[in-house]
C-alpha atoms as a PDB file:
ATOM      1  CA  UNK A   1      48.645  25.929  39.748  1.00  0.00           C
ATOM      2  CA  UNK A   2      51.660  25.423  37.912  1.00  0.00           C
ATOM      3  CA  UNK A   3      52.904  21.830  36.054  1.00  0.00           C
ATOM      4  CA  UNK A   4      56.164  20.871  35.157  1.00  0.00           C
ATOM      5  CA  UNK A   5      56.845  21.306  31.704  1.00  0.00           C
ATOM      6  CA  UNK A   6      55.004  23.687  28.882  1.00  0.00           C
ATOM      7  CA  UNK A   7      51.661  21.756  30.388  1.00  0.00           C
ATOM      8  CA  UNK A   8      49.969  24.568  32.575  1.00  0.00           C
ATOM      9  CA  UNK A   9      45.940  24.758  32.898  1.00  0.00           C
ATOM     10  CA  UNK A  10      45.761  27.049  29.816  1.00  0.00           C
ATOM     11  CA  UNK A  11      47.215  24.629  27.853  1.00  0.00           C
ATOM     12  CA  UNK A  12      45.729  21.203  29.069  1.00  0.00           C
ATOM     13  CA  UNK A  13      42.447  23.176  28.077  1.00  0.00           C
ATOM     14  CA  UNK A  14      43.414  24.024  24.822  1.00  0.00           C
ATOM     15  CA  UNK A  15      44.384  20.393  24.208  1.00  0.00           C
ATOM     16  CA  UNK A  16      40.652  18.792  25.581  1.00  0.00           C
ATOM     17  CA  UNK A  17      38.452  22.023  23.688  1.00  0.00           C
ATOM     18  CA  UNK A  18      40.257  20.801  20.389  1.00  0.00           C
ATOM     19  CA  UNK A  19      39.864  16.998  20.822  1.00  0.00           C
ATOM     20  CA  UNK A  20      36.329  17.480  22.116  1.00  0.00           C
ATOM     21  CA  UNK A  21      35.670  19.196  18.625  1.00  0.00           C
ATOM     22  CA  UNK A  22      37.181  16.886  16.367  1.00  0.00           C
ATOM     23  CA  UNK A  23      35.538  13.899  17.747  1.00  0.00           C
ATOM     24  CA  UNK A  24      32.245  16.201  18.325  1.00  0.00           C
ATOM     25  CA  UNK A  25      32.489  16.688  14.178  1.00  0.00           C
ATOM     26  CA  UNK A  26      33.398  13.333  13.178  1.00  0.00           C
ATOM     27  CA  UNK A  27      30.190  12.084  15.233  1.00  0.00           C
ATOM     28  CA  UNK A  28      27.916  14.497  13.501  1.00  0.00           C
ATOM     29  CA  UNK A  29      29.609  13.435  10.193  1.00  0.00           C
ATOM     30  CA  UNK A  30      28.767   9.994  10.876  1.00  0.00           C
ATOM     31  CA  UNK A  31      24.904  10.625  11.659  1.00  0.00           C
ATOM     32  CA  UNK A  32      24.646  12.889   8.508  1.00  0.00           C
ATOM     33  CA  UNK A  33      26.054   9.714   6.767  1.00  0.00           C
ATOM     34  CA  UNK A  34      24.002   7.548   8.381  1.00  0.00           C
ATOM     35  CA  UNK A  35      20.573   9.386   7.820  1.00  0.00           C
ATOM     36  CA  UNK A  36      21.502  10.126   4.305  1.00  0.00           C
ATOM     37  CA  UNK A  37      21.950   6.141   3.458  1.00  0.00           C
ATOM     38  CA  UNK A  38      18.615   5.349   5.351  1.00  0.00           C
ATOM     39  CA  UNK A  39      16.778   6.644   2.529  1.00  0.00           C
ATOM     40  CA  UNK A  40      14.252   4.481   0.381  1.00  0.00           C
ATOM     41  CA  UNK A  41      15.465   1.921  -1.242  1.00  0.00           C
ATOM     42  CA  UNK A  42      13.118  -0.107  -3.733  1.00  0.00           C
ATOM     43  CA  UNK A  43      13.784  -3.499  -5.517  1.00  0.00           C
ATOM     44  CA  UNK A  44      11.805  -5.070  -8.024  1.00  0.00           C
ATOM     45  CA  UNK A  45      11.585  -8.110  -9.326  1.00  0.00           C
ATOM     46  CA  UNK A  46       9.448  -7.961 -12.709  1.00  0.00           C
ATOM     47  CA  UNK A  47       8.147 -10.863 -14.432  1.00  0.00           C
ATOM     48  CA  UNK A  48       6.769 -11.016 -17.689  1.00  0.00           C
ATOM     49  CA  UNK A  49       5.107 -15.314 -18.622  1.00  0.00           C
ATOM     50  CA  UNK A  50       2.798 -16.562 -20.685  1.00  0.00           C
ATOM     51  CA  UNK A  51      -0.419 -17.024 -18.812  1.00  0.00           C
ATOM     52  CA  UNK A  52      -4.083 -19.179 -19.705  1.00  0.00           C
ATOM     53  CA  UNK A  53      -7.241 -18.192 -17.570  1.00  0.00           C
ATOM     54  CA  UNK A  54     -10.209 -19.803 -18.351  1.00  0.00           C
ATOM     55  CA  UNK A  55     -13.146 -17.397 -18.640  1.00  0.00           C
ATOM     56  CA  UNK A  56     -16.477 -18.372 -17.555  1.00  0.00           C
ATOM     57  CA  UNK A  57     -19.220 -18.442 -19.796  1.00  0.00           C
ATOM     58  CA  UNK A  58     -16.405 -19.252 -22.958  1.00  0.00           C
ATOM     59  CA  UNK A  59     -15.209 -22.443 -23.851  1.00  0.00           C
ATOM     60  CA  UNK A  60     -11.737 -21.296 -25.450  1.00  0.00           C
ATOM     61  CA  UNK A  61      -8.685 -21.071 -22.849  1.00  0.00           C
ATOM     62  CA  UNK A  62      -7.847 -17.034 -23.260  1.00  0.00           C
ATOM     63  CA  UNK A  63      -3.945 -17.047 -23.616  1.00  0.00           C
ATOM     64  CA  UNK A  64      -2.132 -13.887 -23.025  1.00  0.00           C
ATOM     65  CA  UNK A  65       1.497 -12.031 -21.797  1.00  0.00           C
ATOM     66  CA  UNK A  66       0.816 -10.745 -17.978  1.00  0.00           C
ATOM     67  CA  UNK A  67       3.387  -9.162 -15.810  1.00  0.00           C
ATOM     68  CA  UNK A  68       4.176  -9.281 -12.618  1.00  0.00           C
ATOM     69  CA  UNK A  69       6.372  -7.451 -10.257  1.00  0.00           C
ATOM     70  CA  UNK A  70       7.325  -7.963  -6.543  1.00  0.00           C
ATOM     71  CA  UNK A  71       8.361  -4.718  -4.852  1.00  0.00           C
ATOM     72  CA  UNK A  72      10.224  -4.710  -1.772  1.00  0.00           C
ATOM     73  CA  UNK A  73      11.263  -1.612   0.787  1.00  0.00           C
ATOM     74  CA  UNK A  74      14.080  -2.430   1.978  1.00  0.00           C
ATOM     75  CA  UNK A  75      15.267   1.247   3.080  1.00  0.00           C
ATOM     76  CA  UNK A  76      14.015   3.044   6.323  1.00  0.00           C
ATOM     77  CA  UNK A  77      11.579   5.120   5.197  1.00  0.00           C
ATOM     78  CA  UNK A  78       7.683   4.829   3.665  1.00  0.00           C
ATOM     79  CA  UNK A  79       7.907   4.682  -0.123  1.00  0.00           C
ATOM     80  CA  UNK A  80       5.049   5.931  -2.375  1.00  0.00           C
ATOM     81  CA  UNK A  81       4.729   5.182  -5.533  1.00  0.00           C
ATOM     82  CA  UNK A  82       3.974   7.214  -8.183  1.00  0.00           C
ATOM     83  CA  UNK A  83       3.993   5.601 -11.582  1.00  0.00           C
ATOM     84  CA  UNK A  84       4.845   2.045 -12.972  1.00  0.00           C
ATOM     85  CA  UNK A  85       5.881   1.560 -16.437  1.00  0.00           C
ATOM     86  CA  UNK A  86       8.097  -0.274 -18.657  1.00  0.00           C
ATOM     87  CA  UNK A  87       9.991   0.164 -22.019  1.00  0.00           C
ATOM     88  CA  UNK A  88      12.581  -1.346 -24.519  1.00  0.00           C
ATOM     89  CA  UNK A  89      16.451  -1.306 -23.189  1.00  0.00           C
ATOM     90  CA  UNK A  90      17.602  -0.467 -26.721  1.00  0.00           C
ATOM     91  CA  UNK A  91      15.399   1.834 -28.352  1.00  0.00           C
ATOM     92  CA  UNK A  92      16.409   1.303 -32.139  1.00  0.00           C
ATOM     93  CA  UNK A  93      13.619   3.833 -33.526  1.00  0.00           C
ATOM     94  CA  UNK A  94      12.975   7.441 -32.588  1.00  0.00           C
ATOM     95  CA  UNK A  95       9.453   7.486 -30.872  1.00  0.00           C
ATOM     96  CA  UNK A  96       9.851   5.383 -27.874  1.00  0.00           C
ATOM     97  CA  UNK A  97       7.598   2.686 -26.857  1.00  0.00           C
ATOM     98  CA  UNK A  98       6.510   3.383 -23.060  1.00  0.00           C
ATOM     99  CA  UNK A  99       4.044   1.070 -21.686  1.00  0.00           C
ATOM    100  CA  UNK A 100       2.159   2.412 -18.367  1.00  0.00           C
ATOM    101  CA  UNK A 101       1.393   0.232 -15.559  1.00  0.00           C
ATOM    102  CA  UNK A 102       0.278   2.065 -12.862  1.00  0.00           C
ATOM    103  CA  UNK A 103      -0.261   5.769 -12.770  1.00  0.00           C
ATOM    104  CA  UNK A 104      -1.193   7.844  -9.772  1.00  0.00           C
ATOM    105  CA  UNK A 105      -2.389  10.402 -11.841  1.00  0.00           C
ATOM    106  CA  UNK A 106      -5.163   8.928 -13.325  1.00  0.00           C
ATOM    107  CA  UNK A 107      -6.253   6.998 -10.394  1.00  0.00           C
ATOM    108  CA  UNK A 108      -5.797   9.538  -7.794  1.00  0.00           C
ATOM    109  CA  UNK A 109      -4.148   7.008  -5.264  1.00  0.00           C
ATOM    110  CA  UNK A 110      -0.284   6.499  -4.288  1.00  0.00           C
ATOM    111  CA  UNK A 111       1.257   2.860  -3.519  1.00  0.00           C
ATOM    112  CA  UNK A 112       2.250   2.744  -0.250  1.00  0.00           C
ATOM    113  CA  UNK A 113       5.059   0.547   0.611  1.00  0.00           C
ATOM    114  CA  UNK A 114       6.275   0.686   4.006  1.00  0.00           C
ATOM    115  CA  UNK A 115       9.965  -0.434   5.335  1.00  0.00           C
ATOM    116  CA  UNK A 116      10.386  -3.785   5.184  1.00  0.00           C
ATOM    117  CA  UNK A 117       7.119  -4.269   3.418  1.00  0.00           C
ATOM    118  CA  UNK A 118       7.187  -6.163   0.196  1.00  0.00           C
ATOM    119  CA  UNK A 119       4.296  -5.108  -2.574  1.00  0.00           C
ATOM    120  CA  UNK A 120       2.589  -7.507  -4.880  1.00  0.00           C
ATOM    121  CA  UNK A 121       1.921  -5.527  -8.380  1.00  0.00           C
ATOM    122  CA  UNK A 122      -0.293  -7.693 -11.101  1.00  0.00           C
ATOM    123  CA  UNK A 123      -1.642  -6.331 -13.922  1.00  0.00           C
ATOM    124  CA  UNK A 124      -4.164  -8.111 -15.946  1.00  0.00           C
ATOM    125  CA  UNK A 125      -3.939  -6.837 -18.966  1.00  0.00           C
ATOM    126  CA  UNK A 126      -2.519  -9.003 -21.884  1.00  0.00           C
ATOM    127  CA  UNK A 127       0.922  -7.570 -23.354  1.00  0.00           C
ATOM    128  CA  UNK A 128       1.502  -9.639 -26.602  1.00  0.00           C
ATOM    129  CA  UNK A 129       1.388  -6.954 -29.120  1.00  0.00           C
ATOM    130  CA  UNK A 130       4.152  -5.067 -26.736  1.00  0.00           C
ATOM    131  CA  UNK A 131       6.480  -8.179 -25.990  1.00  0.00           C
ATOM    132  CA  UNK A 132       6.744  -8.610 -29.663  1.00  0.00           C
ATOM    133  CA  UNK A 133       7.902  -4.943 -30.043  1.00  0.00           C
ATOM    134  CA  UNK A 134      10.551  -4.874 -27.319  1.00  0.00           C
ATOM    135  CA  UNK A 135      13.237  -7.037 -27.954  1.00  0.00           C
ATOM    136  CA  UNK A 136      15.078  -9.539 -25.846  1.00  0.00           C
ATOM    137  CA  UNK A 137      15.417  -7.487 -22.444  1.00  0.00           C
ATOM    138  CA  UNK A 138      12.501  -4.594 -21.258  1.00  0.00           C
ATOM    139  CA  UNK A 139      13.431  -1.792 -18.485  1.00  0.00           C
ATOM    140  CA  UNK A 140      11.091  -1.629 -15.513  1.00  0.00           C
ATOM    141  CA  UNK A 141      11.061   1.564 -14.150  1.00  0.00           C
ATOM    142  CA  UNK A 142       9.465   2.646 -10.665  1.00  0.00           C
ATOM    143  CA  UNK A 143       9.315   6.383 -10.134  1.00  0.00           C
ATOM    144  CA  UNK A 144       8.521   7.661  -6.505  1.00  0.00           C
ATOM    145  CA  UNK A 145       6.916  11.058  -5.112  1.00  0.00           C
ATOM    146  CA  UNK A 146       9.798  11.584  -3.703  1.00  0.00           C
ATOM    147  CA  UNK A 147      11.564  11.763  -7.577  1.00  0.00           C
ATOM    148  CA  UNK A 148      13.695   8.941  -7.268  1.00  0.00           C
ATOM    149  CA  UNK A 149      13.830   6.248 -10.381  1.00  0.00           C
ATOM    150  CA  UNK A 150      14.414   2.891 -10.056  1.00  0.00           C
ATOM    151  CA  UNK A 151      15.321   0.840 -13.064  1.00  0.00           C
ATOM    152  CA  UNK A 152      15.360  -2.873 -13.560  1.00  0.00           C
ATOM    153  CA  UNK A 153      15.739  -5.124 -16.408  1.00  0.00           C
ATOM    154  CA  UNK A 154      13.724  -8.352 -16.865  1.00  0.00           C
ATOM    155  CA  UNK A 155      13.632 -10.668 -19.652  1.00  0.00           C
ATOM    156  CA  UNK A 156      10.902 -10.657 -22.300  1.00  0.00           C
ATOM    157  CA  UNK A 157       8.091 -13.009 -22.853  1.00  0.00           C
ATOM    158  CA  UNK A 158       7.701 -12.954 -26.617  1.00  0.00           C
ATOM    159  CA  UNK A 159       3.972 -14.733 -27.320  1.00  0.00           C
ATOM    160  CA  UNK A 160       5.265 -15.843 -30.731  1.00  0.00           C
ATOM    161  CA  UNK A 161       8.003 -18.193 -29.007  1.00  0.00           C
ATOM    162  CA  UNK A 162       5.777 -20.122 -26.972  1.00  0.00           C
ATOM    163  CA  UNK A 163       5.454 -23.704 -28.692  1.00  0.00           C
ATOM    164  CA  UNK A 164       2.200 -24.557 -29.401  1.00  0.00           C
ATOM    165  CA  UNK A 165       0.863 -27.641 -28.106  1.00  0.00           C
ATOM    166  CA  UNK A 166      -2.123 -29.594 -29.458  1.00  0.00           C
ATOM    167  CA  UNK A 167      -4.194 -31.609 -27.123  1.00  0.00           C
END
């Protein structure tokens, strides 16, 4: 069959196999995009306060620096968590200070934070001696098996600028 014109059947399919591979490759461009930015992607909110418990059996109010952090998945795939740990933003001597949290290693378990899930991290143990040490601003830093890092600053609690109050 012959067109009018330089149009004939040769041509017209020329034309359709070349615009049914551009938009073929733009579409497979956008779902490698789109799968690579689905990834996992963790905030964290850390807080470090001055806390009071009262202990049974002891009549003295134990006073201490706990930490807190809410982690939150808010990527599209399971996070696990490998280690916890914070440190000074401004390291001003050579050996670094690098406080541990949470380490998979020594207690053989991950933390599993699914998408969407948010993760409440508490660690009891007092941090006085280390929030005098740091400065004005820590760096919280999450590091998953998958070897991503995620870094957030928080302010520091220093136990020495808590006004004492006498009751």
């Amino acid at each position: 069959m012959y067109l009018e014109g330089n149009l004939n059947l040769d041509n017209i399919a020329a034309i359709a196999a070349f615009w049914g591979a551009l938009t073929g490759t733009c579409a497979l461009i956008i779902q490698v995009l789109g799968f690579l930015k689905d990834g996992i992607i963790i905030r964290a909110v850390p807080r470090m306060y001055y806390s009071v418990k009262v202990v049974d059996g002891c009549d003295e109010p134990v006073e201490k620096i706990a930490f807190d952090i809410d982690i939150a998945n808010i990527g599209r795939r399971v996070a696990y968590i490998e280690s916890i740990s914070f440190y000074p933003k401004k390291s001003d001597s050579n050996e670094s200070l690098h406080v541990s949290l949470f380490d998979a290693d020594s207690r053989s378990d991950l933390i599993e934070v699914k998408e969407g899930e948010k993760y409440y991290f508490r660690s009891d143990s007092d941090y006085r001696n280390f929030s005098e040490v740091l400065g004005e601003f820590g760096v919280l830093e999450i590091r998953l098996t998958s070897g991503k890092v995620t870094k957030t600053q928080f302010k520091v609690t220093k136990f020495s600028q808590i006004p004492i109050t006498n009751t």
